[in-house]
PDB file of N, CA and C in Angstrom:
ATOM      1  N   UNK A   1      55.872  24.905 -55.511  1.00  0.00           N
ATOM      2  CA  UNK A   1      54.735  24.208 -56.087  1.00  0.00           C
ATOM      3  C   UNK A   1      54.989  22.700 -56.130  1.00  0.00           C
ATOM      4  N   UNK A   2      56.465  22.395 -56.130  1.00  0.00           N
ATOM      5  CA  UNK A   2      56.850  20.964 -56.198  1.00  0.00           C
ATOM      6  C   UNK A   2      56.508  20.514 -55.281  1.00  0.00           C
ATOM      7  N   UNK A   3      56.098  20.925 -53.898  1.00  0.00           N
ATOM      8  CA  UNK A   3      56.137  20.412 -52.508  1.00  0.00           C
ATOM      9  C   UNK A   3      54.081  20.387 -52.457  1.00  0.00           C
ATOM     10  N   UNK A   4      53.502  20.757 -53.253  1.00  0.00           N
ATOM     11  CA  UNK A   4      52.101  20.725 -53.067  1.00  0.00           C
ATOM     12  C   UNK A   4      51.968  19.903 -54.085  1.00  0.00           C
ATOM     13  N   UNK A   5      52.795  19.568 -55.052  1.00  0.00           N
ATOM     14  CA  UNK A   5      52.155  18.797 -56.895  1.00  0.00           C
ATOM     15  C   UNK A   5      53.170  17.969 -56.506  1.00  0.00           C
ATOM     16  N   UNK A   6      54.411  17.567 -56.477  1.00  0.00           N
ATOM     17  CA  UNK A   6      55.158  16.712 -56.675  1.00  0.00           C
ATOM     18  C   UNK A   6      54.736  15.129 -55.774  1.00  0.00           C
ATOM     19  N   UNK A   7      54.456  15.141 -54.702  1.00  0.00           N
ATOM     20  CA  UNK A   7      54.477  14.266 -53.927  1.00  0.00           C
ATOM     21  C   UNK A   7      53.018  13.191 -53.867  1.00  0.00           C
ATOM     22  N   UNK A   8      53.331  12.263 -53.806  1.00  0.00           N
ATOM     23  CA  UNK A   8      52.601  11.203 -53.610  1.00  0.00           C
ATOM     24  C   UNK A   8      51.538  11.793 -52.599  1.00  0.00           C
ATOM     25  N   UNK A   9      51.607  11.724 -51.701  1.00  0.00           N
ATOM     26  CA  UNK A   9      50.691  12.405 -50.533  1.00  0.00           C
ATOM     27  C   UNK A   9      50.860  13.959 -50.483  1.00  0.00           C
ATOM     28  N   UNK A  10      49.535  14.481 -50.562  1.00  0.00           N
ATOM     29  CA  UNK A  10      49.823  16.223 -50.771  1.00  0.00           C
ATOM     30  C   UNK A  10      49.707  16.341 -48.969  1.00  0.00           C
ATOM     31  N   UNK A  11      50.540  17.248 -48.823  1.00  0.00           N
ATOM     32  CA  UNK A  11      50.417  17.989 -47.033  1.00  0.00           C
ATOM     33  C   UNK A  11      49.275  18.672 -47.242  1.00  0.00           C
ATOM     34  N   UNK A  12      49.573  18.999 -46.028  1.00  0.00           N
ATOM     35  CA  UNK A  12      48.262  19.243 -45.734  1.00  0.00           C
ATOM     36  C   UNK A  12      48.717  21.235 -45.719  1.00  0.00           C
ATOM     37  N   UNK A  13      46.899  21.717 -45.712  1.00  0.00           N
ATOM     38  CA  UNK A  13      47.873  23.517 -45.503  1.00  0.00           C
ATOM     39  C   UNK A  13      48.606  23.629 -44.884  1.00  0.00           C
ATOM     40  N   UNK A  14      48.343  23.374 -43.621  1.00  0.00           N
ATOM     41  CA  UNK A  14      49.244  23.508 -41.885  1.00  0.00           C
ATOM     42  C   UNK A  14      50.083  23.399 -42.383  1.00  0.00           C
ATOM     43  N   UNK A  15      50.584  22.115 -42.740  1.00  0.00           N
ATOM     44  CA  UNK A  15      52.198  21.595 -43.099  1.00  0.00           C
ATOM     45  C   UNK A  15      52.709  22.346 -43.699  1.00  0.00           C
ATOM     46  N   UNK A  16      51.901  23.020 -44.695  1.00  0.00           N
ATOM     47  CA  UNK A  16      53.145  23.742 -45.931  1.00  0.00           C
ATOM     48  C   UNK A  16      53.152  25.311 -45.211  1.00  0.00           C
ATOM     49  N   UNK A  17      52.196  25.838 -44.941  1.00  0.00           N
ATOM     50  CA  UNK A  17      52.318  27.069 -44.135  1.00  0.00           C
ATOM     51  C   UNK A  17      53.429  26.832 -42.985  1.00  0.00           C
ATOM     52  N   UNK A  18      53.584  25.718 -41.822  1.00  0.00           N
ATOM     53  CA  UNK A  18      54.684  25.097 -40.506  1.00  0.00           C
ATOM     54  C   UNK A  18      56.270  25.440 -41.881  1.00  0.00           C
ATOM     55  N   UNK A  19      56.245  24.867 -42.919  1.00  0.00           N
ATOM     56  CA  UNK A  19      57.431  24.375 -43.224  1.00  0.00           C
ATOM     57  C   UNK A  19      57.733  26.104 -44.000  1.00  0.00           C
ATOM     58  N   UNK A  20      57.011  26.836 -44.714  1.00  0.00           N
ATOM     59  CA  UNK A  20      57.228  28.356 -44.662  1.00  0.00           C
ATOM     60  C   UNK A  20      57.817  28.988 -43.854  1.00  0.00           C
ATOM     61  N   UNK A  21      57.032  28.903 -42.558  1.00  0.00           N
ATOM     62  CA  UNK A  21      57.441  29.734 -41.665  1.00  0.00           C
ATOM     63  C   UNK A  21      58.787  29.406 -40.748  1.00  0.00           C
ATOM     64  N   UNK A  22      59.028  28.068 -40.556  1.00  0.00           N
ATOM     65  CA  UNK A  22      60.481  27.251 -39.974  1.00  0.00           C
ATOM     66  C   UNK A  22      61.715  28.108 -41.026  1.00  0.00           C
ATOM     67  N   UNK A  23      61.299  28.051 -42.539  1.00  0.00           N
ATOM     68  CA  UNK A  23      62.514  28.542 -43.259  1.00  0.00           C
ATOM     69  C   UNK A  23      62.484  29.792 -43.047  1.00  0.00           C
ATOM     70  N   UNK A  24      61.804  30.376 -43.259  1.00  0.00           N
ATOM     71  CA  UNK A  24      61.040  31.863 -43.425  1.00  0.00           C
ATOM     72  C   UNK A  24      62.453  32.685 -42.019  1.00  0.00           C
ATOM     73  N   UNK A  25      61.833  31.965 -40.943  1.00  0.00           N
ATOM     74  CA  UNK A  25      62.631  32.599 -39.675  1.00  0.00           C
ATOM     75  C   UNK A  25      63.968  31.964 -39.898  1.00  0.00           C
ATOM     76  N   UNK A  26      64.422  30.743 -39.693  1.00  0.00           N
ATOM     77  CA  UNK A  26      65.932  30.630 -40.439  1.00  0.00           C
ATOM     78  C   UNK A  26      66.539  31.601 -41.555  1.00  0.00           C
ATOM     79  N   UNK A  27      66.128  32.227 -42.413  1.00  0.00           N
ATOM     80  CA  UNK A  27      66.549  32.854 -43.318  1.00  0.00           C
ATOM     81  C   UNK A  27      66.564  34.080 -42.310  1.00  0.00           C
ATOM     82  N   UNK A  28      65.992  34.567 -41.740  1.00  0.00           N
ATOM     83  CA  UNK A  28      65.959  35.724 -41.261  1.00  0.00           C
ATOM     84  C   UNK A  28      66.849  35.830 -40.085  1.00  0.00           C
ATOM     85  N   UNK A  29      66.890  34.914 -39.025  1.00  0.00           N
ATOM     86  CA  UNK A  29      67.556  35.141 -38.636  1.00  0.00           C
ATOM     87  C   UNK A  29      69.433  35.380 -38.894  1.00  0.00           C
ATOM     88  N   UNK A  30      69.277  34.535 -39.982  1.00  0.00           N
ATOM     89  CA  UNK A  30      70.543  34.576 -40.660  1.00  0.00           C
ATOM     90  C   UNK A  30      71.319  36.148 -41.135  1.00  0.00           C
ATOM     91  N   UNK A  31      70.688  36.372 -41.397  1.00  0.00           N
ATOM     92  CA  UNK A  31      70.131  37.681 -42.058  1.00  0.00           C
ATOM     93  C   UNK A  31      70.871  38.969 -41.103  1.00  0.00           C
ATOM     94  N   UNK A  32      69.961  38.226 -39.910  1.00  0.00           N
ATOM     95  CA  UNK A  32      70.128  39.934 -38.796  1.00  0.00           C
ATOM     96  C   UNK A  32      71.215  39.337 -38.070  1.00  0.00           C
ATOM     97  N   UNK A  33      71.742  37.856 -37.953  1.00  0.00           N
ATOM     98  CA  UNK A  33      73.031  37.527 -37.466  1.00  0.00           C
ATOM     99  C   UNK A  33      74.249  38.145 -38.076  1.00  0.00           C
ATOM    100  N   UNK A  34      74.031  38.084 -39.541  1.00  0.00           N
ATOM    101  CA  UNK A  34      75.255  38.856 -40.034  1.00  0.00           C
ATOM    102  C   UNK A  34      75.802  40.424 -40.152  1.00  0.00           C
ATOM    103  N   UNK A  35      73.834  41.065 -40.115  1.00  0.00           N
ATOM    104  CA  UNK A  35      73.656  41.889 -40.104  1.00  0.00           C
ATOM    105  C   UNK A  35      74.568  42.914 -38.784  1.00  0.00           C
ATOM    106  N   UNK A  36      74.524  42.312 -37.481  1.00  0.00           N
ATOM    107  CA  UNK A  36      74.986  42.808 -36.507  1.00  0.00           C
ATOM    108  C   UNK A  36      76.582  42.263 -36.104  1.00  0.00           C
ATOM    109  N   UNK A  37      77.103  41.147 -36.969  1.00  0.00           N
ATOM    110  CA  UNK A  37      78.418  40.494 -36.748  1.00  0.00           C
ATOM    111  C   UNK A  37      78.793  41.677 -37.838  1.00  0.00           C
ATOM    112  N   UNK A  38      78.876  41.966 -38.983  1.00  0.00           N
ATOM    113  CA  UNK A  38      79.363  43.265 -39.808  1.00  0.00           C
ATOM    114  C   UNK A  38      79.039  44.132 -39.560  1.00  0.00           C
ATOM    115  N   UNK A  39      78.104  44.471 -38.623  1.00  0.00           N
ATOM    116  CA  UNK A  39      78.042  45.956 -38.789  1.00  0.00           C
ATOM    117  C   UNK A  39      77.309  46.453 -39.824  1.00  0.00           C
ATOM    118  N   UNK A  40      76.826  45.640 -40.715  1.00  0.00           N
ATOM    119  CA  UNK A  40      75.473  46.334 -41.889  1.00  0.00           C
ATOM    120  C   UNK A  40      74.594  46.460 -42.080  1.00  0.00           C
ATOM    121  N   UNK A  41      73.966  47.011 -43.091  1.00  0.00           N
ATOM    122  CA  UNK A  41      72.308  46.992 -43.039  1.00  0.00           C
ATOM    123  C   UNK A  41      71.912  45.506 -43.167  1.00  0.00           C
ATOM    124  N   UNK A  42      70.721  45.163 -42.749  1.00  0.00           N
ATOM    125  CA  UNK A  42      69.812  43.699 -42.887  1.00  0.00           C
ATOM    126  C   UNK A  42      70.002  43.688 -44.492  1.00  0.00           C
ATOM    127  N   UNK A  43      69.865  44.796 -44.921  1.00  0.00           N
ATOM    128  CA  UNK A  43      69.696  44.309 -46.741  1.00  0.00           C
ATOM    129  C   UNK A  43      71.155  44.096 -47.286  1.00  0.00           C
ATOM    130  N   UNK A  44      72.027  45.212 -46.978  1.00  0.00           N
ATOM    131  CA  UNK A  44      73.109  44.292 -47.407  1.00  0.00           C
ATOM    132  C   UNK A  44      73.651  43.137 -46.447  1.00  0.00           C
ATOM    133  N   UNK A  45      73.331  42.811 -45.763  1.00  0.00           N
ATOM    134  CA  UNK A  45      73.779  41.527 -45.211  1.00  0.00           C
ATOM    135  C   UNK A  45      73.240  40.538 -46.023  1.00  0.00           C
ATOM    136  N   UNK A  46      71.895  40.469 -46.591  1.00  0.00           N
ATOM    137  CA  UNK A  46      70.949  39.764 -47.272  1.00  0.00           C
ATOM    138  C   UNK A  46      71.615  39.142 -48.849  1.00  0.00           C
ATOM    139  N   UNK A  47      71.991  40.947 -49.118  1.00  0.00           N
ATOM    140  CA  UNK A  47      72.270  40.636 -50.580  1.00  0.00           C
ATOM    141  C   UNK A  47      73.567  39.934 -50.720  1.00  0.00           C
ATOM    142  N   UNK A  48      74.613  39.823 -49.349  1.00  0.00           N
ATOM    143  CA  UNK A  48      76.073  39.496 -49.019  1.00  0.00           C
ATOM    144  C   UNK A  48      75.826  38.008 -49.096  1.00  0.00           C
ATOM    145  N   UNK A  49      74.302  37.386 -48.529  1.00  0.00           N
ATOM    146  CA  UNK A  49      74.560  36.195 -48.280  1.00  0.00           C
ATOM    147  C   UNK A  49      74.111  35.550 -49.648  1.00  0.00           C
ATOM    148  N   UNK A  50      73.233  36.372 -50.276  1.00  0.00           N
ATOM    149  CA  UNK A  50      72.902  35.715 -51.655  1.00  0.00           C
ATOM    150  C   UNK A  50      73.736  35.442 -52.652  1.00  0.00           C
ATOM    151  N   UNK A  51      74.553  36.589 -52.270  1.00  0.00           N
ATOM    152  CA  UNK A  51      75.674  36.694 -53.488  1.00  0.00           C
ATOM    153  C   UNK A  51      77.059  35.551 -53.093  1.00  0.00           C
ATOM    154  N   UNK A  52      77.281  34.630 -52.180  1.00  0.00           N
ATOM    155  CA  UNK A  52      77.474  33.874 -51.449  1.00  0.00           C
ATOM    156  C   UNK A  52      77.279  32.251 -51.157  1.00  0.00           C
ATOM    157  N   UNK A  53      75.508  32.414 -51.754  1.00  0.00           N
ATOM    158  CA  UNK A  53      75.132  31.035 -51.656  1.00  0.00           C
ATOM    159  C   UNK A  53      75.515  30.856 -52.801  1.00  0.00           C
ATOM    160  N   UNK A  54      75.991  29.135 -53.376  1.00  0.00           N
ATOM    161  CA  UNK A  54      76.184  28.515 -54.390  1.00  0.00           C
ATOM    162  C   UNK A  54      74.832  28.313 -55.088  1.00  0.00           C
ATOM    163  N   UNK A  55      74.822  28.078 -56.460  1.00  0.00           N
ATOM    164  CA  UNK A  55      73.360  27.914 -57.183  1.00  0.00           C
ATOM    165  C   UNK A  55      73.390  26.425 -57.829  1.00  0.00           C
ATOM    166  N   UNK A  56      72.647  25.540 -57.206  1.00  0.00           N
ATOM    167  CA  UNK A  56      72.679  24.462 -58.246  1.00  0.00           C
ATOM    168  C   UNK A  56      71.034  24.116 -58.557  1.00  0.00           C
ATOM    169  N   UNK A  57      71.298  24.634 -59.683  1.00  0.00           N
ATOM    170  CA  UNK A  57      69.943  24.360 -60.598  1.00  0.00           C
ATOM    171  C   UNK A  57      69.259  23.259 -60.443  1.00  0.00           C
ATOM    172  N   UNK A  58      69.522  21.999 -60.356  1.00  0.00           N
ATOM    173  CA  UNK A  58      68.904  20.905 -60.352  1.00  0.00           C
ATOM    174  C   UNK A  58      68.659  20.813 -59.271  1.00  0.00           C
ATOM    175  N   UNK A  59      68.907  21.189 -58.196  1.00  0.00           N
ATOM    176  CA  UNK A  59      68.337  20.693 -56.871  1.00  0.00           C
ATOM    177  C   UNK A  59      67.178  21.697 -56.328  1.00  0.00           C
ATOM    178  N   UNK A  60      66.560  21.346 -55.505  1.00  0.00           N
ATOM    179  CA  UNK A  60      65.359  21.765 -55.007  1.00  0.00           C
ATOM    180  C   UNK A  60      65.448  22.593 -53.484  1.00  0.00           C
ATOM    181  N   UNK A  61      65.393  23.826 -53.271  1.00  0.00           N
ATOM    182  CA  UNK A  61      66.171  24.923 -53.269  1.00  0.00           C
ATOM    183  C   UNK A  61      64.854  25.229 -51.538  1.00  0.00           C
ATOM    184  N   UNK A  62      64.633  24.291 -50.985  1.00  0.00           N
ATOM    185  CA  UNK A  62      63.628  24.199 -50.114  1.00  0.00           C
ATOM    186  C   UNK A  62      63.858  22.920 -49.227  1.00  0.00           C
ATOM    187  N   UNK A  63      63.861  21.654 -49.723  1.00  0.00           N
ATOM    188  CA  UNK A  63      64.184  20.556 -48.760  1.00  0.00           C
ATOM    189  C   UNK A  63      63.010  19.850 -48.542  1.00  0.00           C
ATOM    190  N   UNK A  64      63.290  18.740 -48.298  1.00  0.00           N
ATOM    191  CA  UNK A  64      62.012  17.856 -48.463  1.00  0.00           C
ATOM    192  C   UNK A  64      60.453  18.441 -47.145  1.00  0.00           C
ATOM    193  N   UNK A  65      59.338  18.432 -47.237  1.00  0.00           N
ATOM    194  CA  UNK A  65      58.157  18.492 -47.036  1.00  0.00           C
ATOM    195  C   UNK A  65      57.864  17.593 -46.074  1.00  0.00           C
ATOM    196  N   UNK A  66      57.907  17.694 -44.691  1.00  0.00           N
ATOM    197  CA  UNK A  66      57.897  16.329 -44.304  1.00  0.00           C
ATOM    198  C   UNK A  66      56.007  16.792 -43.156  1.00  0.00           C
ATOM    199  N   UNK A  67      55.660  15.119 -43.552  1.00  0.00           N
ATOM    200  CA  UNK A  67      54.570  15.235 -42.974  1.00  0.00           C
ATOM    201  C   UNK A  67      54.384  15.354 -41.468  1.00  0.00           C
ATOM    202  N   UNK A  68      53.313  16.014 -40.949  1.00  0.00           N
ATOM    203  CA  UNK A  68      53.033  15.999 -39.563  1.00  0.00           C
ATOM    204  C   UNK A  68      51.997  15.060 -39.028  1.00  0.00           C
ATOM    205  N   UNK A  69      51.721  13.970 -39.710  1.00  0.00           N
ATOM    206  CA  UNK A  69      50.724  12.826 -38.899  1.00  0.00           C
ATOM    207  C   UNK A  69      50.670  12.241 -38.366  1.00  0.00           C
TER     208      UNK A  69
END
């Protein structure tokens, strides 16, 4: 919601739907990369990488919004 309210200039749909789907498939592929380097299911590969990533609360867990104009 920070990436539609936060910013001086709101994107546009396209943009925020483009910047969904760019992470959307990065995450996934990540996913079925490990999935087939171990030998595991997609879900536990998933839950392997979550349990994995570091958590820092204050930061913004997406990456900046960048415009397409």
């Amino acid at each position: 919601m920070d990436g539609l309210f936060g910013p001086e200039a709101h994107p546009a749909v396209q943009d925020v739907l483009d910047h969904v789907e760019k992470r959307m498939r990065s995450i996934v592929n990540k996913v079925l990369e490990r999935s087939r380097k171990d030998g595991i299911t997609p879900r536990e590969a998933a839950l392997n990488l979550c349990s994995e990533t570091p958590i820092f609360p204050d930061a913004k867990p997406y990456g900046p919004l960048k415009q397409q104009r």
